[in-house]
N, C-alpha and C. Protein backbone atom coordinates (compact mmCIF):
# COMPACT_ATOMS: atom_id res chain seq x y z
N UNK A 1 164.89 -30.59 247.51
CA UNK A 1 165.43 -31.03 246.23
C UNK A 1 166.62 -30.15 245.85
N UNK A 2 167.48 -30.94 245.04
CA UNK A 2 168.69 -29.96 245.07
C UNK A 2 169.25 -30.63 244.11
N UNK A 3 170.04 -29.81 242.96
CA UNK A 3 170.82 -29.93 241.76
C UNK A 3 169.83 -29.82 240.20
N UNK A 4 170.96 -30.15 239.46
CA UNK A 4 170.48 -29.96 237.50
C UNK A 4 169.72 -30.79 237.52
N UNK A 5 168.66 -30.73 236.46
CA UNK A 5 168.37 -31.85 235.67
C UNK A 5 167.66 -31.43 234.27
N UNK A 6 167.39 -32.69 233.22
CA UNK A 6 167.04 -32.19 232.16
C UNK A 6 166.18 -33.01 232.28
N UNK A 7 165.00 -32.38 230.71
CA UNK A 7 163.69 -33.01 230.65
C UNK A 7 163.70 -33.22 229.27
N UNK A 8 162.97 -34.04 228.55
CA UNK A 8 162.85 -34.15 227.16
C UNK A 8 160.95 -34.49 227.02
N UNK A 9 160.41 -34.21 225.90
CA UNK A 9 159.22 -34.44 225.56
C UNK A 9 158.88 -36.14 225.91
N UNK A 10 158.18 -36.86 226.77
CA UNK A 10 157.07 -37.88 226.68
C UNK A 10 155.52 -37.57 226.57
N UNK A 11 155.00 -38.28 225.67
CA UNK A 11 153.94 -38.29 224.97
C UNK A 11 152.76 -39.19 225.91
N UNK A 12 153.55 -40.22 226.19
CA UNK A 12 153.11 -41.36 227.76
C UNK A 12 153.19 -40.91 228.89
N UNK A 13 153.77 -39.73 229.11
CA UNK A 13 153.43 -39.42 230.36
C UNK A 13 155.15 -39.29 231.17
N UNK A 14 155.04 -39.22 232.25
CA UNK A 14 156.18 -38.89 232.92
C UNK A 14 156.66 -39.51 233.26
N UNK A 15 157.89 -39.64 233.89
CA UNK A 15 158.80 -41.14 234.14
C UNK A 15 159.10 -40.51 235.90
N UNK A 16 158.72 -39.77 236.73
CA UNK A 16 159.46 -39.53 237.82
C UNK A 16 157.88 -39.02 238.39
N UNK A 17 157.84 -38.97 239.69
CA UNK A 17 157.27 -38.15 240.38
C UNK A 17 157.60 -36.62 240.18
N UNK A 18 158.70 -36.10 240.12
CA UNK A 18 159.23 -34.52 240.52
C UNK A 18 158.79 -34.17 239.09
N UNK A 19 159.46 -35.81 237.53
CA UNK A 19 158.50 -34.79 236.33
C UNK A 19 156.83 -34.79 236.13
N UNK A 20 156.22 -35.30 236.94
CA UNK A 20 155.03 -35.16 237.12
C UNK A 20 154.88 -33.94 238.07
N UNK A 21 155.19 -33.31 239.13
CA UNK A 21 155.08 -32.28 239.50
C UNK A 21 155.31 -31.04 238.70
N UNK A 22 156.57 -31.26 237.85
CA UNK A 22 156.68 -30.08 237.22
C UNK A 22 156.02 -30.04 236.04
N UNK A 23 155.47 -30.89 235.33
CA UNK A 23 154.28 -31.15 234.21
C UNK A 23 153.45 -30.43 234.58
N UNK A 24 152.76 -30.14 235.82
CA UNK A 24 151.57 -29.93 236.29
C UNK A 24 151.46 -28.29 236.34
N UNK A 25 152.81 -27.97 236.91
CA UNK A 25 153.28 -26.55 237.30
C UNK A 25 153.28 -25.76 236.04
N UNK A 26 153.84 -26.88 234.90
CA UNK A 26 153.80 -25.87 233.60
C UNK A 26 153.31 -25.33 232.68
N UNK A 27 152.55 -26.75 232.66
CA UNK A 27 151.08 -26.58 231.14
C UNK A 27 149.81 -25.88 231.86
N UNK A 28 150.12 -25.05 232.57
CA UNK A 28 149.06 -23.87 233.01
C UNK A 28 148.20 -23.22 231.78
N UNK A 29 149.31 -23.38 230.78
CA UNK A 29 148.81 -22.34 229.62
C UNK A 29 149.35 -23.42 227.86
N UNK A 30 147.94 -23.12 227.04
CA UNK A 30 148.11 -24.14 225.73
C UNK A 30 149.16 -23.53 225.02
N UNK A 31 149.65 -24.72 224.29
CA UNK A 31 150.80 -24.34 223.33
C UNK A 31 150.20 -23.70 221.88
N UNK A 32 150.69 -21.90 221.56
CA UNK A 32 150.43 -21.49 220.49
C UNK A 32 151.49 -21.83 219.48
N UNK A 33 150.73 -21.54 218.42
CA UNK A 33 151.65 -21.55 217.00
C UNK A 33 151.68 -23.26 216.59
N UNK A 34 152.31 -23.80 215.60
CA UNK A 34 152.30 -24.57 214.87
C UNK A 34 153.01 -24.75 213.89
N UNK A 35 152.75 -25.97 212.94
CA UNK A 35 153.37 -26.11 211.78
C UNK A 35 152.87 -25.74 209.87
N UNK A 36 153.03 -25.04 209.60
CA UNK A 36 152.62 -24.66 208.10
C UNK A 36 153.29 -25.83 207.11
N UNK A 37 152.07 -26.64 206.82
CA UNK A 37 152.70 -27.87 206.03
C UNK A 37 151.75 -27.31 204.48
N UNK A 38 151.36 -26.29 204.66
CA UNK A 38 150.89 -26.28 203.20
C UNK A 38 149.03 -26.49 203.05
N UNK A 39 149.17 -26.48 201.57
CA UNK A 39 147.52 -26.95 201.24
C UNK A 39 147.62 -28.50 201.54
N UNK A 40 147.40 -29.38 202.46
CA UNK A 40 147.62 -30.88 202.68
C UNK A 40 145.97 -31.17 203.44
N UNK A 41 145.80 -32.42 203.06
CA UNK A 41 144.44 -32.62 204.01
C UNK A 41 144.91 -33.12 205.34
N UNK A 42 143.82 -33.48 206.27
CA UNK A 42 143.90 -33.35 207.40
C UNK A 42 144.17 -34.50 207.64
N UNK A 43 143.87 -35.63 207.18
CA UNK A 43 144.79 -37.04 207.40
C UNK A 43 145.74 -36.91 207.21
N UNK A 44 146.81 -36.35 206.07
CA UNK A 44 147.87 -36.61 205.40
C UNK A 44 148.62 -35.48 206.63
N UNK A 45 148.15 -34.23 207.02
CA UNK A 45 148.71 -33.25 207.82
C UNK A 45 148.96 -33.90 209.52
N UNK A 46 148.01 -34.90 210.02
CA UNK A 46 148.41 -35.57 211.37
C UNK A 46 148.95 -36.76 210.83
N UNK A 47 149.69 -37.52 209.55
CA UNK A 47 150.73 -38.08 209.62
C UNK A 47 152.14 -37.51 209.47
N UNK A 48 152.20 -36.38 209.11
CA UNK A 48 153.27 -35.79 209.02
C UNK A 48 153.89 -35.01 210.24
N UNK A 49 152.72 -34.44 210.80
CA UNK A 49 152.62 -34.00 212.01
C UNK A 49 153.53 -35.11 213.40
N UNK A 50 153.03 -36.15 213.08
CA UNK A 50 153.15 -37.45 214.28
C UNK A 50 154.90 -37.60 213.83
N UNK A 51 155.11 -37.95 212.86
CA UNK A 51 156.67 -38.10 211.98
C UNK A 51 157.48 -37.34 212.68
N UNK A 52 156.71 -35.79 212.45
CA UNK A 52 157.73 -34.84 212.87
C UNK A 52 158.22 -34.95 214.24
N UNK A 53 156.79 -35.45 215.32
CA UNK A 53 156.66 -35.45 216.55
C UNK A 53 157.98 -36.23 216.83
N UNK A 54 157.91 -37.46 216.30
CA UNK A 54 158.33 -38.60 216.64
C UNK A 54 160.09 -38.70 216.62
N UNK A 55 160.29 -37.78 215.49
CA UNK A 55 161.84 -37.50 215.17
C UNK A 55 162.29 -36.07 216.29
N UNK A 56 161.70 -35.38 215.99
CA UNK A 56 161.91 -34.50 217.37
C UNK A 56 162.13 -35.24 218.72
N UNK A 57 161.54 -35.73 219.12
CA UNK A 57 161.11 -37.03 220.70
C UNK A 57 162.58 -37.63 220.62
N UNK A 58 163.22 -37.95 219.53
CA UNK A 58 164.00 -39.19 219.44
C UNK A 58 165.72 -38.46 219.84
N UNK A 59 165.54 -37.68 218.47
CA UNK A 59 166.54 -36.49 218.56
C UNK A 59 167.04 -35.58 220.06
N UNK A 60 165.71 -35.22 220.74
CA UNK A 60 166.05 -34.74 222.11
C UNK A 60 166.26 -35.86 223.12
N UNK A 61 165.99 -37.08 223.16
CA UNK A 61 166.15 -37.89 224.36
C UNK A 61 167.80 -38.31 223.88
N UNK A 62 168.36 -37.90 222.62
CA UNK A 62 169.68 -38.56 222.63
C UNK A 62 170.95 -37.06 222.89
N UNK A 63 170.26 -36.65 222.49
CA UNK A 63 171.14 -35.20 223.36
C UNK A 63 171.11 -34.84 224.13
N UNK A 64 169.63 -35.24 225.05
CA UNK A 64 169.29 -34.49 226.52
C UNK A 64 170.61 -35.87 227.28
N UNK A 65 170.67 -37.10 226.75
CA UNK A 65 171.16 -37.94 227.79
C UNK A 65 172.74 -37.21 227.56
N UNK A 66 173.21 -36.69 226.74
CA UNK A 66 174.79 -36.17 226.48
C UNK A 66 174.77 -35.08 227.55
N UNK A 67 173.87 -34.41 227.62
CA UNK A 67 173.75 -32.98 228.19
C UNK A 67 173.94 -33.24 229.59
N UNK A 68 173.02 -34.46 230.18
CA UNK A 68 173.02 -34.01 231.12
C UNK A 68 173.93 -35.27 232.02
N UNK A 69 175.02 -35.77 231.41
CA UNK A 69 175.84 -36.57 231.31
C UNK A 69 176.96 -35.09 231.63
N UNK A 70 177.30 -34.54 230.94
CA UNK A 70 178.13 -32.88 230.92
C UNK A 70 177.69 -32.32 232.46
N UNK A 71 176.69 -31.96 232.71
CA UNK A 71 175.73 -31.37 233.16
C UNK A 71 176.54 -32.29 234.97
N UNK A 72 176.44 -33.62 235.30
CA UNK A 72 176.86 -34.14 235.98
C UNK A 72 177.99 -34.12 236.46
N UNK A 73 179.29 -33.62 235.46
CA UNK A 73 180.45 -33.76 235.55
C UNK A 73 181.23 -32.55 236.29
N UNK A 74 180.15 -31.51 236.53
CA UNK A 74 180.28 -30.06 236.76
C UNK A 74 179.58 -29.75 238.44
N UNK A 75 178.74 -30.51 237.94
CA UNK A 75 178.00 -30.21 239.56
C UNK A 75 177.06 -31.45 240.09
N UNK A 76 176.11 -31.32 240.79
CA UNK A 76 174.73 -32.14 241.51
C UNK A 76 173.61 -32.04 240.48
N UNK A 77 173.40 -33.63 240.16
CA UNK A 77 172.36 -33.43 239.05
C UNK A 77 171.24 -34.48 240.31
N UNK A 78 169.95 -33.64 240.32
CA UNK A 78 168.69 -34.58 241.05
C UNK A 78 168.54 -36.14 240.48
N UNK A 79 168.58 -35.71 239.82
CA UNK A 79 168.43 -37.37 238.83
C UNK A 79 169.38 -37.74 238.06
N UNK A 80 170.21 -38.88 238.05
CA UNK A 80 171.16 -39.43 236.51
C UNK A 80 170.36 -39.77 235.34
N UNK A 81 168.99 -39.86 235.67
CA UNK A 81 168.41 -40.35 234.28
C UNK A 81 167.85 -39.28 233.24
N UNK A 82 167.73 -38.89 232.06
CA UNK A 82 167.00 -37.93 231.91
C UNK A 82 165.31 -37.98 232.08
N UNK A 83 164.95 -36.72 232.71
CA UNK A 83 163.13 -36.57 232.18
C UNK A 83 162.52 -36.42 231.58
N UNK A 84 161.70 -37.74 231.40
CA UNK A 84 160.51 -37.10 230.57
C UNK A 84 158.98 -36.74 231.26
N UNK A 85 158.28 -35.73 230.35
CA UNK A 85 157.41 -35.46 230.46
C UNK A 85 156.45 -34.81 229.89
N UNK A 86 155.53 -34.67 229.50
CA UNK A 86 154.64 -34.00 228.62
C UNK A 86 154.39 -32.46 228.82
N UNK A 87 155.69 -31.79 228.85
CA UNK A 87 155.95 -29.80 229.56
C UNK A 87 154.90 -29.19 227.92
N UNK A 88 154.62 -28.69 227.93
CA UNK A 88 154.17 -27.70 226.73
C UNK A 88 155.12 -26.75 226.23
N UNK A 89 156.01 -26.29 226.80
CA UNK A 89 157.20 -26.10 226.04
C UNK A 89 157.99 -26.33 225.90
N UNK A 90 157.79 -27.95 225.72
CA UNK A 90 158.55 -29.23 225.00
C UNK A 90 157.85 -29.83 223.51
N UNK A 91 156.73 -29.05 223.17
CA UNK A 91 155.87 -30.06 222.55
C UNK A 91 155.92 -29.68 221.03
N UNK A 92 156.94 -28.32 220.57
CA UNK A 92 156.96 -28.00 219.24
C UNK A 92 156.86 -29.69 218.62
N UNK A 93 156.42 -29.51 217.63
CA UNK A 93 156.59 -30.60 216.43
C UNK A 93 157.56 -30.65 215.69
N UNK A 94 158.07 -29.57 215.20
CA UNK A 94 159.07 -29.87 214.40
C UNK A 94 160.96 -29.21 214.63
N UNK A 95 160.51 -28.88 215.93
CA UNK A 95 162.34 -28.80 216.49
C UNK A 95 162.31 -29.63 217.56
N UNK A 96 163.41 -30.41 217.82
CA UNK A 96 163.65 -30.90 219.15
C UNK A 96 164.11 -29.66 220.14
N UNK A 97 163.77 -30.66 221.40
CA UNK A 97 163.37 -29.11 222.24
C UNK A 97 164.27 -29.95 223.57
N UNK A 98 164.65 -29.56 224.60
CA UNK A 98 165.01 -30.14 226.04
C UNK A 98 164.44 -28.43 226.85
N UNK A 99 164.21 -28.58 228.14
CA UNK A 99 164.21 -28.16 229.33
C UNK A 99 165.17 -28.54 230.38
N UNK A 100 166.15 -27.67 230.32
CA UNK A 100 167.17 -27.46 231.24
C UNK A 100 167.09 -26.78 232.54
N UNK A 101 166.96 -27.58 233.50
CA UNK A 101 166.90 -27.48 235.23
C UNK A 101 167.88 -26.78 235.81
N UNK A 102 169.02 -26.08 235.92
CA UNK A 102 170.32 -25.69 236.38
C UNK A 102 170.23 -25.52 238.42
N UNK A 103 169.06 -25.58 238.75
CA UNK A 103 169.27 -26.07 240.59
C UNK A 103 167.81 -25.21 240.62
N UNK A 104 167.47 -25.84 242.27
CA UNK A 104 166.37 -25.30 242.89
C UNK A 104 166.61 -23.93 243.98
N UNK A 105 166.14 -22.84 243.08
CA UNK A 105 166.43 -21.96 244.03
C UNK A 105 165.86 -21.82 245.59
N UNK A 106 164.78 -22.70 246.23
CA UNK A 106 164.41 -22.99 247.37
C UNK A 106 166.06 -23.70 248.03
N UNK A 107 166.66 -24.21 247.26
CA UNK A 107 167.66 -24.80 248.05
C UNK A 107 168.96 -23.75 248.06
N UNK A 108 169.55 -23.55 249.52
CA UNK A 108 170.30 -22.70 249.64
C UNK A 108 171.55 -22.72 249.46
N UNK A 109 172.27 -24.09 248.69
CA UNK A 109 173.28 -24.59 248.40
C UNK A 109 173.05 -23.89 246.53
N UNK A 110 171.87 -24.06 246.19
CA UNK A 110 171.87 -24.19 244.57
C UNK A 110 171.58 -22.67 244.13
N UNK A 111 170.70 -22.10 244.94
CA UNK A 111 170.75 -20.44 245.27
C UNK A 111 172.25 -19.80 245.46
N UNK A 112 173.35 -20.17 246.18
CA UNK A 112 174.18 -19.97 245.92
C UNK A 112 175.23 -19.98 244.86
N UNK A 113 175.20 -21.09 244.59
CA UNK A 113 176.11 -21.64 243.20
C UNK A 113 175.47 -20.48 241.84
N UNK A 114 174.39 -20.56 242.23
CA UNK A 114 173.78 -19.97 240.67
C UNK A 114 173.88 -18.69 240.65
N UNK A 115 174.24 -18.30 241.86
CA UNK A 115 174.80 -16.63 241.86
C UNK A 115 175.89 -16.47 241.54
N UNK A 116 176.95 -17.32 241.55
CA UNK A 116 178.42 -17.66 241.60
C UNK A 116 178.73 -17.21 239.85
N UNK A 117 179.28 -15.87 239.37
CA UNK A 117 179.57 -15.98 238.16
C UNK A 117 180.38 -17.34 237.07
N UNK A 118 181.04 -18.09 237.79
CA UNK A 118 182.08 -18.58 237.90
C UNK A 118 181.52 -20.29 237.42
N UNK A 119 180.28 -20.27 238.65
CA UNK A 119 179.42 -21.66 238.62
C UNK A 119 178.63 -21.46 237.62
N UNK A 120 177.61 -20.48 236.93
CA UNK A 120 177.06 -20.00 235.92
C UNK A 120 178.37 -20.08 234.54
N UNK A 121 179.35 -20.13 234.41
CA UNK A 121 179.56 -20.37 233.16
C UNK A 121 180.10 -21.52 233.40
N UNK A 122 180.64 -22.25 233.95
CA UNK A 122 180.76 -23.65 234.12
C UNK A 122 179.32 -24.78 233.39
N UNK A 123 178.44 -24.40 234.09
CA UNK A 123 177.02 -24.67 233.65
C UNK A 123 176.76 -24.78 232.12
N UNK A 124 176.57 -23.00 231.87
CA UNK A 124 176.63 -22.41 230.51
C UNK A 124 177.63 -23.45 229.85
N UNK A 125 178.44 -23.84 230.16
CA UNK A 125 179.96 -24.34 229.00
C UNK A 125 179.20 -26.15 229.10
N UNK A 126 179.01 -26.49 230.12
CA UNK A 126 178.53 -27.75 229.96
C UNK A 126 177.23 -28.16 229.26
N UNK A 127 175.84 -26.82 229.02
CA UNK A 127 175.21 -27.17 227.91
C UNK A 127 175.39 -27.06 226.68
N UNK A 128 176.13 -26.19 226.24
CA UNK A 128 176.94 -25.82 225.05
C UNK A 128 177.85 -26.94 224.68
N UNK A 129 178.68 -27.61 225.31
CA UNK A 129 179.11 -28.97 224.77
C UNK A 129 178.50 -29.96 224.57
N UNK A 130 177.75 -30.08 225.32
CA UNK A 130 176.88 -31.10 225.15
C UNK A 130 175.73 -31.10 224.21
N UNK A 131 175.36 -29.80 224.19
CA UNK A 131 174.68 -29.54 222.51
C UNK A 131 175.40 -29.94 221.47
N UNK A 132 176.51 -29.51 220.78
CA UNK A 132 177.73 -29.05 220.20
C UNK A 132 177.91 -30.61 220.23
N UNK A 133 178.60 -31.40 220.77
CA UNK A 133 179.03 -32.65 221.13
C UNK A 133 177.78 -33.84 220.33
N UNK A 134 176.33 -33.87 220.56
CA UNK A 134 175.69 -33.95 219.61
C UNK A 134 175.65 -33.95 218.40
N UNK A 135 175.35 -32.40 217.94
CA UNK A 135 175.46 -32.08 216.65
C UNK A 135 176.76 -32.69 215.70
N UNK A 136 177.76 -32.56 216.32
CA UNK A 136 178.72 -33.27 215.61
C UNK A 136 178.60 -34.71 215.35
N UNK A 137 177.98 -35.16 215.98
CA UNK A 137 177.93 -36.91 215.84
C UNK A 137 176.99 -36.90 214.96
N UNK A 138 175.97 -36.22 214.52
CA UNK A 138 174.95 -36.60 214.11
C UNK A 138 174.56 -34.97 213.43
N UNK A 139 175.21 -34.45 212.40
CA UNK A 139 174.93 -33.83 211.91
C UNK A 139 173.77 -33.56 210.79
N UNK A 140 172.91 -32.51 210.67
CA UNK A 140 171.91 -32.38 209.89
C UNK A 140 172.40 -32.06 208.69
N UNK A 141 171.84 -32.27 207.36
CA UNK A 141 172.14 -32.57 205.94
C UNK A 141 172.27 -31.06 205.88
N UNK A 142 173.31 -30.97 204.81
CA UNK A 142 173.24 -29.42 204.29
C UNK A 142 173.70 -28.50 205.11
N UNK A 143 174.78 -29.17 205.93
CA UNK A 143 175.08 -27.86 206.93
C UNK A 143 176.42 -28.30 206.87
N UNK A 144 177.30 -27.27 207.43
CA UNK A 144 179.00 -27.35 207.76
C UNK A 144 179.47 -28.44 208.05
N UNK A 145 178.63 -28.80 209.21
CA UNK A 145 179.06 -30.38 210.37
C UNK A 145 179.34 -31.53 209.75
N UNK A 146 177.61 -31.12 208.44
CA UNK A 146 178.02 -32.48 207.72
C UNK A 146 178.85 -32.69 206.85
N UNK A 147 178.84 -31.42 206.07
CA UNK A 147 180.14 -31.70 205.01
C UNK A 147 181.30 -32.10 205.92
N UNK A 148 181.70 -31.60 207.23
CA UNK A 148 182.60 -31.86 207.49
C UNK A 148 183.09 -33.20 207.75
N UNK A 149 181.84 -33.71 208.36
CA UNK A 149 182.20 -35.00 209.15
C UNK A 149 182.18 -36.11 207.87
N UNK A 150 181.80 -35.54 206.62
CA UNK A 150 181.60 -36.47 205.66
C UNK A 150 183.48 -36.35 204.81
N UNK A 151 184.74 -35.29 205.34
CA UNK A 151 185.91 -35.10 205.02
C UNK A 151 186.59 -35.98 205.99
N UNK A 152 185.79 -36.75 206.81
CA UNK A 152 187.12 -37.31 207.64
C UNK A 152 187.13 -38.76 207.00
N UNK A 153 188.64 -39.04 207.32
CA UNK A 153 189.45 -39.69 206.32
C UNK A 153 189.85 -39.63 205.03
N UNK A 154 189.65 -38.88 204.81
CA UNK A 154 189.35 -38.55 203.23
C UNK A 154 191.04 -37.56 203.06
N UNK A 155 191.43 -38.14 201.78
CA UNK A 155 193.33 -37.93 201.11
C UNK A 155 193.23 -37.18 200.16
N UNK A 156 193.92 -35.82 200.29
CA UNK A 156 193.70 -35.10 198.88
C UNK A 156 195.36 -35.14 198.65
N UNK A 157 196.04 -34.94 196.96
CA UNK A 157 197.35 -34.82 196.89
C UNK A 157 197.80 -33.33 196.72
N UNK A 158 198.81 -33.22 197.33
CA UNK A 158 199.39 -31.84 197.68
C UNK A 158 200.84 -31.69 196.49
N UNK A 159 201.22 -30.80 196.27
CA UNK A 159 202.73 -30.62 195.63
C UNK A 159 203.80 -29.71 196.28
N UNK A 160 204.88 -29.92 196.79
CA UNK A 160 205.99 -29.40 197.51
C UNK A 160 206.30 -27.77 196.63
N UNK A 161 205.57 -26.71 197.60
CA UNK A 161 206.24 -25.63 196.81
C UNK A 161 207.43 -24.82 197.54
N UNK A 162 208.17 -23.75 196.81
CA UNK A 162 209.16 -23.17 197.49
C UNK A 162 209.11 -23.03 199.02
N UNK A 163 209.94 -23.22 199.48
CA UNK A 163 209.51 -22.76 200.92
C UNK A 163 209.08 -23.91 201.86
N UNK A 164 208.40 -24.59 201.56
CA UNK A 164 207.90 -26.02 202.13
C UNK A 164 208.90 -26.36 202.86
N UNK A 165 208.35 -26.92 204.15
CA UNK A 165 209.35 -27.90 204.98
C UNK A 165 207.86 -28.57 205.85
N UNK A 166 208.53 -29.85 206.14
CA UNK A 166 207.91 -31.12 206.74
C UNK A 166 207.04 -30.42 207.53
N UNK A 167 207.66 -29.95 208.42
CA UNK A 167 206.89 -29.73 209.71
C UNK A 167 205.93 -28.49 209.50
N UNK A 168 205.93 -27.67 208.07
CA UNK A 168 205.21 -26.29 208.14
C UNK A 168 204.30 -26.92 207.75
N UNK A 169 204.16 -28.22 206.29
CA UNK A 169 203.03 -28.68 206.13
C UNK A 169 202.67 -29.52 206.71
N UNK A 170 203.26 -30.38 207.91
CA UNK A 170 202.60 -31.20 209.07
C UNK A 170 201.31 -29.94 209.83
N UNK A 171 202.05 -29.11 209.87
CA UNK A 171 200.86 -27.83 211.10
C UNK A 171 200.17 -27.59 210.42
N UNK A 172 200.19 -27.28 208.85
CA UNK A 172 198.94 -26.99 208.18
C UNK A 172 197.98 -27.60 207.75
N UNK A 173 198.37 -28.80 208.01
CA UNK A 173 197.24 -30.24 208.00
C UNK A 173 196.57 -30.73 208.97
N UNK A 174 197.25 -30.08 210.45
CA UNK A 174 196.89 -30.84 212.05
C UNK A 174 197.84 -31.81 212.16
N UNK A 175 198.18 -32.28 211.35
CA UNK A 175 199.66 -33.70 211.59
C UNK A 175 200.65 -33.47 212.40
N UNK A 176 201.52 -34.66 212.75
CA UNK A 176 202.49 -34.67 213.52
C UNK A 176 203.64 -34.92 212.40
N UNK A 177 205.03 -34.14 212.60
CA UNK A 177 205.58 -34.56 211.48
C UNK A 177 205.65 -36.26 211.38
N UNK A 178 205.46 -36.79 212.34
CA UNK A 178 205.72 -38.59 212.19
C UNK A 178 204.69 -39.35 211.95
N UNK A 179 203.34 -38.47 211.71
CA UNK A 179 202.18 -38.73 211.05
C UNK A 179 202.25 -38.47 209.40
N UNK A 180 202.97 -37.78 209.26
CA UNK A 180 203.05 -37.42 207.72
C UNK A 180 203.83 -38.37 206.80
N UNK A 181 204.86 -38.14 208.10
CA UNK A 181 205.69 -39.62 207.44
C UNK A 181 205.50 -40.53 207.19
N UNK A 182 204.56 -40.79 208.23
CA UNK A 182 204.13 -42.29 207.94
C UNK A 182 202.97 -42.97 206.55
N UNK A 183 202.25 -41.62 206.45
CA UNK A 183 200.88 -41.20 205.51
C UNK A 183 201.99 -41.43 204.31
N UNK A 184 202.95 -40.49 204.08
CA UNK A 184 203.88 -41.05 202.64
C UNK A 184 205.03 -42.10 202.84
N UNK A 185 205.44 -42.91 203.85
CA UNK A 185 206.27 -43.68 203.22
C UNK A 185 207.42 -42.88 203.64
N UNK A 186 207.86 -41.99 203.78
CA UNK A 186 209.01 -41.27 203.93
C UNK A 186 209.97 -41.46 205.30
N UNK A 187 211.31 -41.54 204.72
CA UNK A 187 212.53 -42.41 205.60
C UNK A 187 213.22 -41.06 206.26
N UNK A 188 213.12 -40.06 205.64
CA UNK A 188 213.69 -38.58 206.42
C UNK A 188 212.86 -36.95 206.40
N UNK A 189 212.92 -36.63 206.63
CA UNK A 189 212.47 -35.02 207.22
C UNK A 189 212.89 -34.32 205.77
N UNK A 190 213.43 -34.98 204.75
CA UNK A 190 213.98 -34.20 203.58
C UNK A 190 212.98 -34.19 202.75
N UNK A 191 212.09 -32.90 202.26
CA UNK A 191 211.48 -32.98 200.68
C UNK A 191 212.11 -32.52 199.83
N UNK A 192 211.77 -31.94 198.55
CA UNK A 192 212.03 -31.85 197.36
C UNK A 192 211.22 -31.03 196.38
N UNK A 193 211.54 -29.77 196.02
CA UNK A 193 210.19 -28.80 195.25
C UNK A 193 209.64 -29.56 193.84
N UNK A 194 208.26 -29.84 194.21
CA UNK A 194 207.40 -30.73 193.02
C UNK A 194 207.09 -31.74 193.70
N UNK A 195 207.65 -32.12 194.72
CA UNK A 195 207.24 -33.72 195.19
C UNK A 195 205.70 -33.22 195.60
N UNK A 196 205.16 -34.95 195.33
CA UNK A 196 203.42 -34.64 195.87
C UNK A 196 203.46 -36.04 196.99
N UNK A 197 202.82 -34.88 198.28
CA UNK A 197 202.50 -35.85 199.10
C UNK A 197 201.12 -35.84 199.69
N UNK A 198 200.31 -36.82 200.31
CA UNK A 198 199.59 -37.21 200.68
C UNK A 198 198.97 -36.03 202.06
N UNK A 199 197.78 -35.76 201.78
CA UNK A 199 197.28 -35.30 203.07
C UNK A 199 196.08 -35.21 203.55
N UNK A 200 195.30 -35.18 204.57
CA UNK A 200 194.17 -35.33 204.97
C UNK A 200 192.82 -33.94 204.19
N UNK A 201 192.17 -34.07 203.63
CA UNK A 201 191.37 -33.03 203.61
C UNK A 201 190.65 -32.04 204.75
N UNK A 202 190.99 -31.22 204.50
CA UNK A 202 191.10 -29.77 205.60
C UNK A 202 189.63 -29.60 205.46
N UNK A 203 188.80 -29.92 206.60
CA UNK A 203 187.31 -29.48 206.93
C UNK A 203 187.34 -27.30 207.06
C-alpha cells in the first residue's frame, strides 16, 4: 500500500477494506472524556448528544473531501474517495475530527518522501489549506471568517483627503485603478479634495 489518505467518522461502519483494517488496529483502547451538557436528563442528554454527533459527521466528511482533494494534488493518495470508519479517535461528539494518513512507512517510496524536509511541508501546506479553504466557505458564527465573509460585497462611502490619488486609494481597497473607476462612474484618473467615492468594505 502506498500514498495519503483521509478518514472521517462512520457510525455504519466502514466503506473500504484497508478502513476496516485500520478500524480494527485502532480502537484497541475506549474513548475517554466527553461532553458536559449540564444538569439535563438522560433522554434529553442522548438527543443532544446524537445532534452533536451528527453535525460533527457532516462537517468532517465536507472538509475531509477538500483535504484530501489538496492532499492529491501534491502527491499519491491510496484512495480518491474519502474514509470512513468508526476510528475512536474520530468519535469526539462535539468537534469534527478527520484522521490524516500522510504514506505507509512499510513502503519504501513513502518512507522516503516523508523524510524529505521539503515533501513534509508540501504535505503540511496541503492540510492547512484545505482546512483553511473550508473554514472560509463555511464559517462558524462569532468568529473573524464570519464577520468577514458576511463584508463581501458590501459599499462603504469614503471622502477624498489631502494627498489622495486614484491609485493610493485603489491599493488601499485591493482595487484596480479601473475597478474603482468603474465602482464610481469616473471618466479620468482626476479627483478632487472632499469628493466621496465608493468602496468595498475592508474585512
Amino acid at each position: 500500500m502506498r500514498g495519503a489518505g483521509v478518514y472521517a467518522l462512520s457510525l455504519r461502519g466502514a466503506n473500504s477494506e484497508l478502513s476496516r483494517w485500520l478500524q480494527n488496529q485502532e480502537n484497541s483502547a475506549d474513548l475517554a472524556g466527553g461532553v458536559d451538557l449540564g444538569d439535563v436528563d438522560d433522554e434529553t442528554r442522548q438527543v443532544l448528544l446524537n445532534m452533536s454527533m451528527e453535525s460533527a459527521i457532516r462537517i468532517s466528511m465536507q472538509a475531509g473531501d477538500g483535504l484530501l482533494a489538496n492532499l492529491s494534488r501534491v502527491g499519491r493518495v491510496h484512495k480518491k474517495e474519502l474514509g470512513l470508519a468508526n476510528f475512536v479517535v474520530l468519535r469526539s461528539p462535539d468537534i469534527p475530527s478527520l484522521l490524516v494518513e500522510t504514506g505507509f512507512l512499510s513502503n519504501q517510496q513513502d518512507a522516503k518522501r516523508l523524510a524529505n524536509v521539503r515533501e513534509q511541508d508540501r504535505i503540511a501546506e496541503a492540510v492547512y489549506l484545505g482546512i483553511r479553504a473550508y473554514f472560509e466557505r463555511n464559517p462558524p458564527a462569532n468568529t473573524y471568517l464570519f464577520w468577514r465573509k458576511q463584508q463581501e460585497g458590501r459599499l462603504m462611502t469614503i471622502e477624498v483627503t489631502r494627498g489622495d490619488t486614484l491609485s493610493e486609494i485603489a491599493n488601499r481597497y485591493g482595487l484596480t485603478v479601473n475597478a474603482l473607476k468603474e465602482l464610481n462612474d469616473l471618466n479620468s484618473d482626476v479627483i478632487r479634495l472632499g469628493q466621496q467615492l465608493q468602496v468595498p468594505v475592508r474585512p
